[in-house]
C-alpha atoms as a PDB file:
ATOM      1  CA  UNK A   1      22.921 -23.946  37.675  1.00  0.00           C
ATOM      2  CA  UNK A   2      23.162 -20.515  38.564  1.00  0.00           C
ATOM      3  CA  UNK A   3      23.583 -19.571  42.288  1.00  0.00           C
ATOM      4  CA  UNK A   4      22.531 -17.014  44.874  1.00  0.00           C
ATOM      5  CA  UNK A   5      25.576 -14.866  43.476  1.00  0.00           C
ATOM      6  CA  UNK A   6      25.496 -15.249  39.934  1.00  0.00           C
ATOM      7  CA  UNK A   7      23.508 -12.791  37.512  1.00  0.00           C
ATOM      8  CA  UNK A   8      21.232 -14.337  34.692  1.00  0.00           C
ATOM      9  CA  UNK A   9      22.047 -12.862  31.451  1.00  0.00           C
ATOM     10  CA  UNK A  10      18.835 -12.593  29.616  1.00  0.00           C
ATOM     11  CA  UNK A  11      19.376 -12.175  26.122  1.00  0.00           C
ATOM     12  CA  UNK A  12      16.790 -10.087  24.152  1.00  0.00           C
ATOM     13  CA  UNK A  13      16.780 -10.575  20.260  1.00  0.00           C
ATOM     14  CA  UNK A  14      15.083  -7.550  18.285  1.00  0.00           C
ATOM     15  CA  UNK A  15      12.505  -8.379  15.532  1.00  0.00           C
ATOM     16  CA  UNK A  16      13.078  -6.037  12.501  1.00  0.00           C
ATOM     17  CA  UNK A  17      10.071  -5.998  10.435  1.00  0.00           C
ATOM     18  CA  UNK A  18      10.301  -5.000   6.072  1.00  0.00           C
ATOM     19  CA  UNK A  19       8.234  -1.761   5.971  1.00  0.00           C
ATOM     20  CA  UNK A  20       4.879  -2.030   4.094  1.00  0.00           C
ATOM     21  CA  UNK A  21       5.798  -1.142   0.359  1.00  0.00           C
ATOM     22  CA  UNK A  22       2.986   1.319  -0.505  1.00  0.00           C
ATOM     23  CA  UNK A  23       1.817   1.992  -4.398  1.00  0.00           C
ATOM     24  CA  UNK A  24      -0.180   4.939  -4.607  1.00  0.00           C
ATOM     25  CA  UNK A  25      -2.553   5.616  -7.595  1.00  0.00           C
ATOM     26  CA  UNK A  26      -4.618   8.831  -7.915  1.00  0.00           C
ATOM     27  CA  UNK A  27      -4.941  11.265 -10.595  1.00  0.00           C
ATOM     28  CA  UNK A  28      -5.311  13.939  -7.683  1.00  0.00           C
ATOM     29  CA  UNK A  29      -1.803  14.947  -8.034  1.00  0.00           C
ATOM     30  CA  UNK A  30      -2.192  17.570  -4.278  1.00  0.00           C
ATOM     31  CA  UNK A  31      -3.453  13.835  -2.674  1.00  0.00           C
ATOM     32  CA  UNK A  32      -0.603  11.970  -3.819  1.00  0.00           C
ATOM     33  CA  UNK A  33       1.731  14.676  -2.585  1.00  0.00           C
ATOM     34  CA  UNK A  34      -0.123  14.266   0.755  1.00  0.00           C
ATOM     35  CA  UNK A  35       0.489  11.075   0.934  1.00  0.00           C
ATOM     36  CA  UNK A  36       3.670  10.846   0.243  1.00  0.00           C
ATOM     37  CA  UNK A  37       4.243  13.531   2.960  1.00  0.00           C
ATOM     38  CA  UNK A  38       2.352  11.064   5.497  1.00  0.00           C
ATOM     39  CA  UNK A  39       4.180   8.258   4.635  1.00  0.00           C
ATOM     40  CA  UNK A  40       7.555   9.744   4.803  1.00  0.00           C
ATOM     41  CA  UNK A  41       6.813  10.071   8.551  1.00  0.00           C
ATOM     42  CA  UNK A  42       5.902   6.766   9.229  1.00  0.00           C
ATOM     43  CA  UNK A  43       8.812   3.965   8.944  1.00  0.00           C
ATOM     44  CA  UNK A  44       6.392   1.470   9.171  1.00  0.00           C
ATOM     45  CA  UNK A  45       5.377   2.033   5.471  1.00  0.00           C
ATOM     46  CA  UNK A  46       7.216   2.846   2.230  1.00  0.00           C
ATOM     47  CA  UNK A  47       6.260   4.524  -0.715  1.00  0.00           C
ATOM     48  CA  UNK A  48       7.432   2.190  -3.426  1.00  0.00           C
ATOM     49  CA  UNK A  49       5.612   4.589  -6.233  1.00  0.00           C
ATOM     50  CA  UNK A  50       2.912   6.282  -7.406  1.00  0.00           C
ATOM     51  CA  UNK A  51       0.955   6.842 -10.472  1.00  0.00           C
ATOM     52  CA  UNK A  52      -2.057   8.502 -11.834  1.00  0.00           C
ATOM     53  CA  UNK A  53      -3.165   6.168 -14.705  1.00  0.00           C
ATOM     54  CA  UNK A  54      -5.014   2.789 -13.704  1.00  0.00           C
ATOM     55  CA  UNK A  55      -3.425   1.397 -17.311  1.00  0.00           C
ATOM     56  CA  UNK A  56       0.327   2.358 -16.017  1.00  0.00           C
ATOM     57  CA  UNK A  57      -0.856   1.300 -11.965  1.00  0.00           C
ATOM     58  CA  UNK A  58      -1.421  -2.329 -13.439  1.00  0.00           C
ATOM     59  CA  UNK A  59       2.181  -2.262 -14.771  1.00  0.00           C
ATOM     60  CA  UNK A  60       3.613  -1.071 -12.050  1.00  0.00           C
ATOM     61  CA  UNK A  61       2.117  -3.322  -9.716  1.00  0.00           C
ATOM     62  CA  UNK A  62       3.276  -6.091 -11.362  1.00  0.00           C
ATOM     63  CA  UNK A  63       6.935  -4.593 -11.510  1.00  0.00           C
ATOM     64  CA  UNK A  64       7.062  -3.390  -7.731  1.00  0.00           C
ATOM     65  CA  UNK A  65       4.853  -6.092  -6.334  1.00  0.00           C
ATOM     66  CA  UNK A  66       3.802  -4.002  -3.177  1.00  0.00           C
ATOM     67  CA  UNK A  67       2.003  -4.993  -0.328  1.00  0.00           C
ATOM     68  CA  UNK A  68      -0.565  -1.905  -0.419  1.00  0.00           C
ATOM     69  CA  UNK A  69      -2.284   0.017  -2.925  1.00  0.00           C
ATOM     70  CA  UNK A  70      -4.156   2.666  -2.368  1.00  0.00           C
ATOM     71  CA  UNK A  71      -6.579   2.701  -5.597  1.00  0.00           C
ATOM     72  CA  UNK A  72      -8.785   5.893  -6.282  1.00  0.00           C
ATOM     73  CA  UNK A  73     -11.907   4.759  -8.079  1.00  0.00           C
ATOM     74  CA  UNK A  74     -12.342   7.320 -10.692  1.00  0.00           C
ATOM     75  CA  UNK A  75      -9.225   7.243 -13.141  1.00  0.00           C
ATOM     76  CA  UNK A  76      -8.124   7.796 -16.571  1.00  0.00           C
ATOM     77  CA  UNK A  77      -8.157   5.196 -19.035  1.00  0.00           C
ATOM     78  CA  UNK A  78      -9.193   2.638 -17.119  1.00  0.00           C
ATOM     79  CA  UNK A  79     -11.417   2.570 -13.679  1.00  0.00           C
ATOM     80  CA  UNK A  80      -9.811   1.398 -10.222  1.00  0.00           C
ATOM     81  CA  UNK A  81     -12.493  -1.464 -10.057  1.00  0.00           C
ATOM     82  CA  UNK A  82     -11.242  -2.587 -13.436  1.00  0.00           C
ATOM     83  CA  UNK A  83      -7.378  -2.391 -12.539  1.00  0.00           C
ATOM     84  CA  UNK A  84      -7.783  -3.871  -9.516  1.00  0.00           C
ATOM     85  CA  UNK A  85      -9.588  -6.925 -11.709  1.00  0.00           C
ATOM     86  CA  UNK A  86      -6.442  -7.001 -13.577  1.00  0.00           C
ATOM     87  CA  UNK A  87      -3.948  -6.070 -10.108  1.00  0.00           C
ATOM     88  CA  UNK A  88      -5.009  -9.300  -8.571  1.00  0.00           C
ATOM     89  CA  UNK A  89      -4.176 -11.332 -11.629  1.00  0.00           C
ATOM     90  CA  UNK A  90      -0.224 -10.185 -11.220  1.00  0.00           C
ATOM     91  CA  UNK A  91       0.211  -9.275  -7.398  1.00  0.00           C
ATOM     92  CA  UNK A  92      -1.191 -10.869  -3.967  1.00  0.00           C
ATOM     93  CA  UNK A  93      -1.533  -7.056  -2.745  1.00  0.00           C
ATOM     94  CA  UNK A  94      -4.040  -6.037   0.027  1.00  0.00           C
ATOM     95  CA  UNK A  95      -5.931  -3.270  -2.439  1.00  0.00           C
ATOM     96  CA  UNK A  96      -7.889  -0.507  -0.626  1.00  0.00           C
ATOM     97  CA  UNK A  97     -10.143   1.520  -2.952  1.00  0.00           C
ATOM     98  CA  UNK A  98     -10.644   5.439  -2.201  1.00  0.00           C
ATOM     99  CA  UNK A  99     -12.918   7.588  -3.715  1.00  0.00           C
ATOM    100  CA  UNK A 100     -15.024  10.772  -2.959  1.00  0.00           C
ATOM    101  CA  UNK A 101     -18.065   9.620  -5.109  1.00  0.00           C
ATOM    102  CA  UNK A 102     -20.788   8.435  -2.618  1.00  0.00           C
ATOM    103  CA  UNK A 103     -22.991   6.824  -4.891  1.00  0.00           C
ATOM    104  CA  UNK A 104     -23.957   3.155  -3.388  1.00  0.00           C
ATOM    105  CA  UNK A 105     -24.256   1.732  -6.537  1.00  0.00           C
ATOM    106  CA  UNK A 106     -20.510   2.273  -6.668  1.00  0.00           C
ATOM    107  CA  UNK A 107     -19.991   0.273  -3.563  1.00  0.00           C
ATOM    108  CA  UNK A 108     -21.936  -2.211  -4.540  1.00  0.00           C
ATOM    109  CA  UNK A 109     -19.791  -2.960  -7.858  1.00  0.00           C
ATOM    110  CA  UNK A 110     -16.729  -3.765  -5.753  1.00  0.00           C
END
């Protein structure tokens, strides 16, 4: 029991939460810099890699197993919608697609 002159200790534990590991994939090499630059100021995410070949993003995926990727559409070798096809067979990753084509046809394939 704790009295008129006693002082209650409270005890406060701090929650440390695992950054976001980020994969990047773009054949924009200026965006990837970019991003990398925003990413580096935010401890709430990390840049686990980047690529700029769907083929080699698949790979890596499976090898880094990150929690993001950031997926341009239009890539070499292989398309994003068709990586990310073959992404979800190896990694449980939230995938978000990015692209600068605004055809709706293109939206409608995902």
């Amino acid at each position: 029991m704790i009295g008129a002159d006693s002082t209650a200790v409270r005890e406060t534990t701090s929650v440390s939460v695992a950054p976001v590991r980020v994969l990047v994939v773009d054949d924009y090499a200026p965006w990837r810099h970019s991003v990398r630059e925003m990413l580096r100021r935010h401890g709430e995410l990390r840049l686990v890699g980047e690529v700029a070949d769907a083929l080699e993003a698949v790979q890596m995926a499976e090898e880094l197993k990150p929690d993001l990727i950031l997926l341009d559409i239009g890539l070499p070798h292989l398309n994003g919608i068709e990586a990310a096809k073959q992404m979800r067979q190896v990694v449980t990753a939230t995938i978000l697609f990015l692209t600068l084509n605004s055809d709706a046809d293109v939206a409608r394939r995902l």
